[in-house]
N, C-alpha and C. Protein backbone atom coordinates (compact mmCIF):
# COMPACT_ATOMS: atom_id res chain seq x y z
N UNK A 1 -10.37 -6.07 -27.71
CA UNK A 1 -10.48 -4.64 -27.77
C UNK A 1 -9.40 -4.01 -26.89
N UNK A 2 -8.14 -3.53 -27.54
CA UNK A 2 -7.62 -2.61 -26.71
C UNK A 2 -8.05 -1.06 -26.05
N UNK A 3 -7.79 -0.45 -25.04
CA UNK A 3 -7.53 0.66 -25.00
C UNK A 3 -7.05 1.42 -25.14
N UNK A 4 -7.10 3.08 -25.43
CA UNK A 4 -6.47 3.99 -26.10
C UNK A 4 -5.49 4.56 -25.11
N UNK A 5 -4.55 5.27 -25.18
CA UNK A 5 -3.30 5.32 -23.95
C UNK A 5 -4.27 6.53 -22.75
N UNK A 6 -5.13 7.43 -23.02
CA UNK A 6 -5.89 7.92 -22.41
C UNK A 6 -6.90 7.06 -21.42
N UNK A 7 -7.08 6.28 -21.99
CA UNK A 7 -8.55 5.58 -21.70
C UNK A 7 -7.72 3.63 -20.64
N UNK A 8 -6.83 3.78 -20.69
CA UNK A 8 -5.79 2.79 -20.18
C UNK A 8 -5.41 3.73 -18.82
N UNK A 9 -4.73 5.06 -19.04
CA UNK A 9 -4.36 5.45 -18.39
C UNK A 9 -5.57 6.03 -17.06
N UNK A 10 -6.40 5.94 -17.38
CA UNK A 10 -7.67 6.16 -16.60
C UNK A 10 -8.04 5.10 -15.57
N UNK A 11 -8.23 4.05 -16.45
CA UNK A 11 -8.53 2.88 -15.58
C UNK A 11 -7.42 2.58 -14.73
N UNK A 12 -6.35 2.79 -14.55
CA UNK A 12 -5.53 2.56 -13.93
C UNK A 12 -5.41 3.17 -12.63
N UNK A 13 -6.22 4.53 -13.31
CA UNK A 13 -5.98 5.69 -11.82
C UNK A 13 -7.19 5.31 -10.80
N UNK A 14 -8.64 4.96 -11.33
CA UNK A 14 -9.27 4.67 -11.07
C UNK A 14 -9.24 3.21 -10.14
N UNK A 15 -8.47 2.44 -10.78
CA UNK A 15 -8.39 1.08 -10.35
C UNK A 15 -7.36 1.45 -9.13
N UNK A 16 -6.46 2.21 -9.10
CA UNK A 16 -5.86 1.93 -7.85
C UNK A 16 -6.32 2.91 -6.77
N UNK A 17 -7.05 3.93 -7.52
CA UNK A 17 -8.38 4.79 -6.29
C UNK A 17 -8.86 3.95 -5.43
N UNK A 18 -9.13 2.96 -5.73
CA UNK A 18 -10.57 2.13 -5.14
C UNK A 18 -9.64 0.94 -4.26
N UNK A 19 -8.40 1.07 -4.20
CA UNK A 19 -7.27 -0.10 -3.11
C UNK A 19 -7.68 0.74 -1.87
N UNK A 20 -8.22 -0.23 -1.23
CA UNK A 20 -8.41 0.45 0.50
C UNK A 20 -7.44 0.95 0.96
N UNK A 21 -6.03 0.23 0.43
CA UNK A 21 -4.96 0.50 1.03
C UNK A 21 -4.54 2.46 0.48
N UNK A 22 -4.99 2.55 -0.59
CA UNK A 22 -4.71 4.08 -1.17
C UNK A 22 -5.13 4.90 -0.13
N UNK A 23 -6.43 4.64 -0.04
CA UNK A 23 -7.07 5.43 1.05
C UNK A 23 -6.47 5.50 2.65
N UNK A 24 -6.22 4.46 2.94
CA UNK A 24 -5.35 4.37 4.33
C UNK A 24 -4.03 5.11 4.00
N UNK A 25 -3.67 5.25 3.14
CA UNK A 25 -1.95 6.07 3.03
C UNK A 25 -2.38 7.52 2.78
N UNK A 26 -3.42 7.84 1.92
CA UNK A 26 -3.98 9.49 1.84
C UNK A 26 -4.59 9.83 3.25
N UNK A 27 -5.27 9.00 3.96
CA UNK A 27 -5.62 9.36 5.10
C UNK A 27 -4.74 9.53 6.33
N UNK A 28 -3.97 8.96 6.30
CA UNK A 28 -2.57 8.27 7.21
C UNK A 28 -1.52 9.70 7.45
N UNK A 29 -1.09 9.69 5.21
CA UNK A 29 -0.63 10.80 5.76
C UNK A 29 -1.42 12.59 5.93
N UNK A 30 -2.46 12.55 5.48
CA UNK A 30 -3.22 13.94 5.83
C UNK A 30 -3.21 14.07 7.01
N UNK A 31 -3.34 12.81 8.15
CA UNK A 31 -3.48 13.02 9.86
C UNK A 31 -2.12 13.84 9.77
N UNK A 32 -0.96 13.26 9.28
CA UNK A 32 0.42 13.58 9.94
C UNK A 32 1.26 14.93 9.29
N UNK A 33 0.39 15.59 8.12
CA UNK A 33 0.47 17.15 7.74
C UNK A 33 -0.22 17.64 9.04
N UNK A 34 -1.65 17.31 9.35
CA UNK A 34 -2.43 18.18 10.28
C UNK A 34 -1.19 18.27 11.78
N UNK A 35 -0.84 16.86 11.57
CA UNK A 35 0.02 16.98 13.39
C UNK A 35 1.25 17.47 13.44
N UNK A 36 1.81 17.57 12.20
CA UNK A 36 3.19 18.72 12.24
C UNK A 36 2.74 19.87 12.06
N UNK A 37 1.85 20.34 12.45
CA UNK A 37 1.41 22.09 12.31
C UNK A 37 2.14 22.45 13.66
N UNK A 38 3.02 23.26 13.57
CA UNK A 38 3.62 23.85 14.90
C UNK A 38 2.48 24.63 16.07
N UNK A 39 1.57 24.59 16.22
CA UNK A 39 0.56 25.00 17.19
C UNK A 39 0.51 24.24 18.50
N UNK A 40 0.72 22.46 17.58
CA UNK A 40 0.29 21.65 18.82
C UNK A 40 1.20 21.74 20.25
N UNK A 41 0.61 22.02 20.89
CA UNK A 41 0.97 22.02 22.28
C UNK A 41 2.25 20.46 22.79
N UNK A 42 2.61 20.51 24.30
CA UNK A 42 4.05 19.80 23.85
C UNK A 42 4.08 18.02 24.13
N UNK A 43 2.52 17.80 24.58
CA UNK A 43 2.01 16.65 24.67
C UNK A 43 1.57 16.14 23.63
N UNK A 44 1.54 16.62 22.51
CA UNK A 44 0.76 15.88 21.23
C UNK A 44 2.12 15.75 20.35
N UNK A 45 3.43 15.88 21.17
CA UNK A 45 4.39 15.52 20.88
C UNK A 45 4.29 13.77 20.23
N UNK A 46 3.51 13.31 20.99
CA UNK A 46 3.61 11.26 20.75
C UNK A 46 2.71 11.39 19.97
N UNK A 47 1.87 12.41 19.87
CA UNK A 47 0.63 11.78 18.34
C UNK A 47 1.29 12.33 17.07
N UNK A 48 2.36 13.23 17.30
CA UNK A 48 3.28 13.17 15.92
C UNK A 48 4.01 12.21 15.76
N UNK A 49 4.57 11.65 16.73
CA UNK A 49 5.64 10.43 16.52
C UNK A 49 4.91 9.15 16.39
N UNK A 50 3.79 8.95 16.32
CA UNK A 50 3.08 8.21 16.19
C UNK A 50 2.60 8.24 14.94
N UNK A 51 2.00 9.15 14.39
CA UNK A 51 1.15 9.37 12.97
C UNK A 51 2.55 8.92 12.32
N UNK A 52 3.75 9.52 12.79
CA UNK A 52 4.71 9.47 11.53
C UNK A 52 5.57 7.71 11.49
N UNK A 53 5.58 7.63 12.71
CA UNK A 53 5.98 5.66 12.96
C UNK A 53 5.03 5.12 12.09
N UNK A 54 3.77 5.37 12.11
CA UNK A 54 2.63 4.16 11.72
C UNK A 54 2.72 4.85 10.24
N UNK A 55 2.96 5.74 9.76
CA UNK A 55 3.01 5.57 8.39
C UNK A 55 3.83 5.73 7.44
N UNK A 56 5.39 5.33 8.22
CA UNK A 56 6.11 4.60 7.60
C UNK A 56 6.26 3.46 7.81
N UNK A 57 5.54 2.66 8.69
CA UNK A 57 5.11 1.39 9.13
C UNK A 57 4.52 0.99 7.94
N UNK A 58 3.60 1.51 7.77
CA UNK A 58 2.30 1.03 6.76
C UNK A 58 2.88 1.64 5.48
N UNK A 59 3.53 2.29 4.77
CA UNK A 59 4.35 2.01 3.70
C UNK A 59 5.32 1.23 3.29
N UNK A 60 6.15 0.93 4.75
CA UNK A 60 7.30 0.46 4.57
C UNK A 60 6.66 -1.18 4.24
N UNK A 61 5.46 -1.97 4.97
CA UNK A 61 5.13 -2.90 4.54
C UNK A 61 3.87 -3.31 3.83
N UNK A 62 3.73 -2.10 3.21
CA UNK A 62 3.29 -2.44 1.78
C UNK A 62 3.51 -2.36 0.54
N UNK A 63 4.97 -1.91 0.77
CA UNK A 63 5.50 -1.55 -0.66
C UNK A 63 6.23 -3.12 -1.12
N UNK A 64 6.27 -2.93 -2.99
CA UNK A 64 6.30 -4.12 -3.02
C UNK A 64 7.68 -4.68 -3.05
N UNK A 65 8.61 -3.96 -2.26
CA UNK A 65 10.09 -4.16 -1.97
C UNK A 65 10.05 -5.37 -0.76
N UNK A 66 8.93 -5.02 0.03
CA UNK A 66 9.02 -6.40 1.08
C UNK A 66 8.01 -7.12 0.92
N UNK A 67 6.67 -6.52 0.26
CA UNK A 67 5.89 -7.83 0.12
C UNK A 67 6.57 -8.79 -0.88
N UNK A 68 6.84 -8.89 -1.60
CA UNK A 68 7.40 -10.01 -2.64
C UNK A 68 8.31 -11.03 -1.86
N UNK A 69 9.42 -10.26 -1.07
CA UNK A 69 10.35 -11.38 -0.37
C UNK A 69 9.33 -11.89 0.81
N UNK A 70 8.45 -11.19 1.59
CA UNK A 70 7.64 -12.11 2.53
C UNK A 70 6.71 -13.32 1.86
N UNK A 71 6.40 -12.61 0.84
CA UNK A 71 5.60 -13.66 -0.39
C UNK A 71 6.46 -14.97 -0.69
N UNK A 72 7.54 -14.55 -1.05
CA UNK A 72 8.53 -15.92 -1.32
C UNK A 72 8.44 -16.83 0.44
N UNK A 73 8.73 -16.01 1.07
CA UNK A 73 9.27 -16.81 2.21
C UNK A 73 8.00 -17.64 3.03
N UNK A 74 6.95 -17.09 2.80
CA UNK A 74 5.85 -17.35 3.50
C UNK A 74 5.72 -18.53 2.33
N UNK A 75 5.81 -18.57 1.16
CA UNK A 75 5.06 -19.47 0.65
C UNK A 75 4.08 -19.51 -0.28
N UNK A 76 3.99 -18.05 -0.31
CA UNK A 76 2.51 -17.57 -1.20
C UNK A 76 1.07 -18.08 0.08
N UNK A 77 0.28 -17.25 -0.39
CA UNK A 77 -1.21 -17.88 0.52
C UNK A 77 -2.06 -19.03 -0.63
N UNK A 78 -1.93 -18.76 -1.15
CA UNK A 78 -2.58 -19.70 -2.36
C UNK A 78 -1.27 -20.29 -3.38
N UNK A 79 -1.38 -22.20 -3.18
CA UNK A 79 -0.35 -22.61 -4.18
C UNK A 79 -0.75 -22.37 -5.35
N UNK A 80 0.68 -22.17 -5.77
CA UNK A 80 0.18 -21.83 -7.20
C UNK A 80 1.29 -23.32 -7.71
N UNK A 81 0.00 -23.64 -9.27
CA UNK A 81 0.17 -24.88 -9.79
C UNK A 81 1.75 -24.91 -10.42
N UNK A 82 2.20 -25.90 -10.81
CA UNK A 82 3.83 -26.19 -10.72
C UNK A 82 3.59 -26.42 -11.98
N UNK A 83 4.91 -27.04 -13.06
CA UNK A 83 4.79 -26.90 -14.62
C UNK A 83 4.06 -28.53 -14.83
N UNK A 84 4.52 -29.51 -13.95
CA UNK A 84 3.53 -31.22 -13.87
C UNK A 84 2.69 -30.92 -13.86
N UNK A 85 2.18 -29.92 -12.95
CA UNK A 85 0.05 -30.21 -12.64
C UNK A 85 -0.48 -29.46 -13.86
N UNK A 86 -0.17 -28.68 -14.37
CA UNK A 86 -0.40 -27.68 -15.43
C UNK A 86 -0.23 -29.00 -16.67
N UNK A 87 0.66 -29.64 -17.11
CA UNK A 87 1.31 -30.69 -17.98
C UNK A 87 0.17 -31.74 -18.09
N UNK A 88 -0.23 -32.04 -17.11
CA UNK A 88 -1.53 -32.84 -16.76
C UNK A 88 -2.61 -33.23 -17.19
N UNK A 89 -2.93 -31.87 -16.75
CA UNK A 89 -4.42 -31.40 -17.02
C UNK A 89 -4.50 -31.50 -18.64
């Protein structure tokens, strides 16, 4: 049973709603709209430079520009079967 390009396009939005990680980047950056409001006084100077470090921190390594090469280099966390073991079976 395929889906209809509506009904595809749904699950998709849905499916990546529900990545914890979505939520940590909508939350991440809503802190760091609230902390560039020019009000804050001149000590909450480091909780702007902070909100804004940590979430280009946390984009910069989760996008899949560096997970893939850490993926290669690390090894993968789980081997994945080679074209022999697959041949095998």
């Amino acid at each position: 049973m395929e889906l209809t390009p509506f009904f595809f396009g749904l699950y998709k939005f849905v499916k990546y709603g529900l990545y914890p990680l979505t939520w940590v980047v909508l939350l991440l950056s809503a802190a760091a709209v609230l902390a560039l409001f020019p009000f804050s006084p001149r000590r909450l100077r480091w909780v702007r430079q902070l909100v804004m470090s940590s979430l280009l921190l946390l984009v910069t390594l989760s996008s899949q520009l560096v997970a893939t090469p850490a993926d290669r280099l690390a090894g993968g966390l789980v081997p994945r079967p080679t074209a022999d073991a697959v041949r095998s079976l």
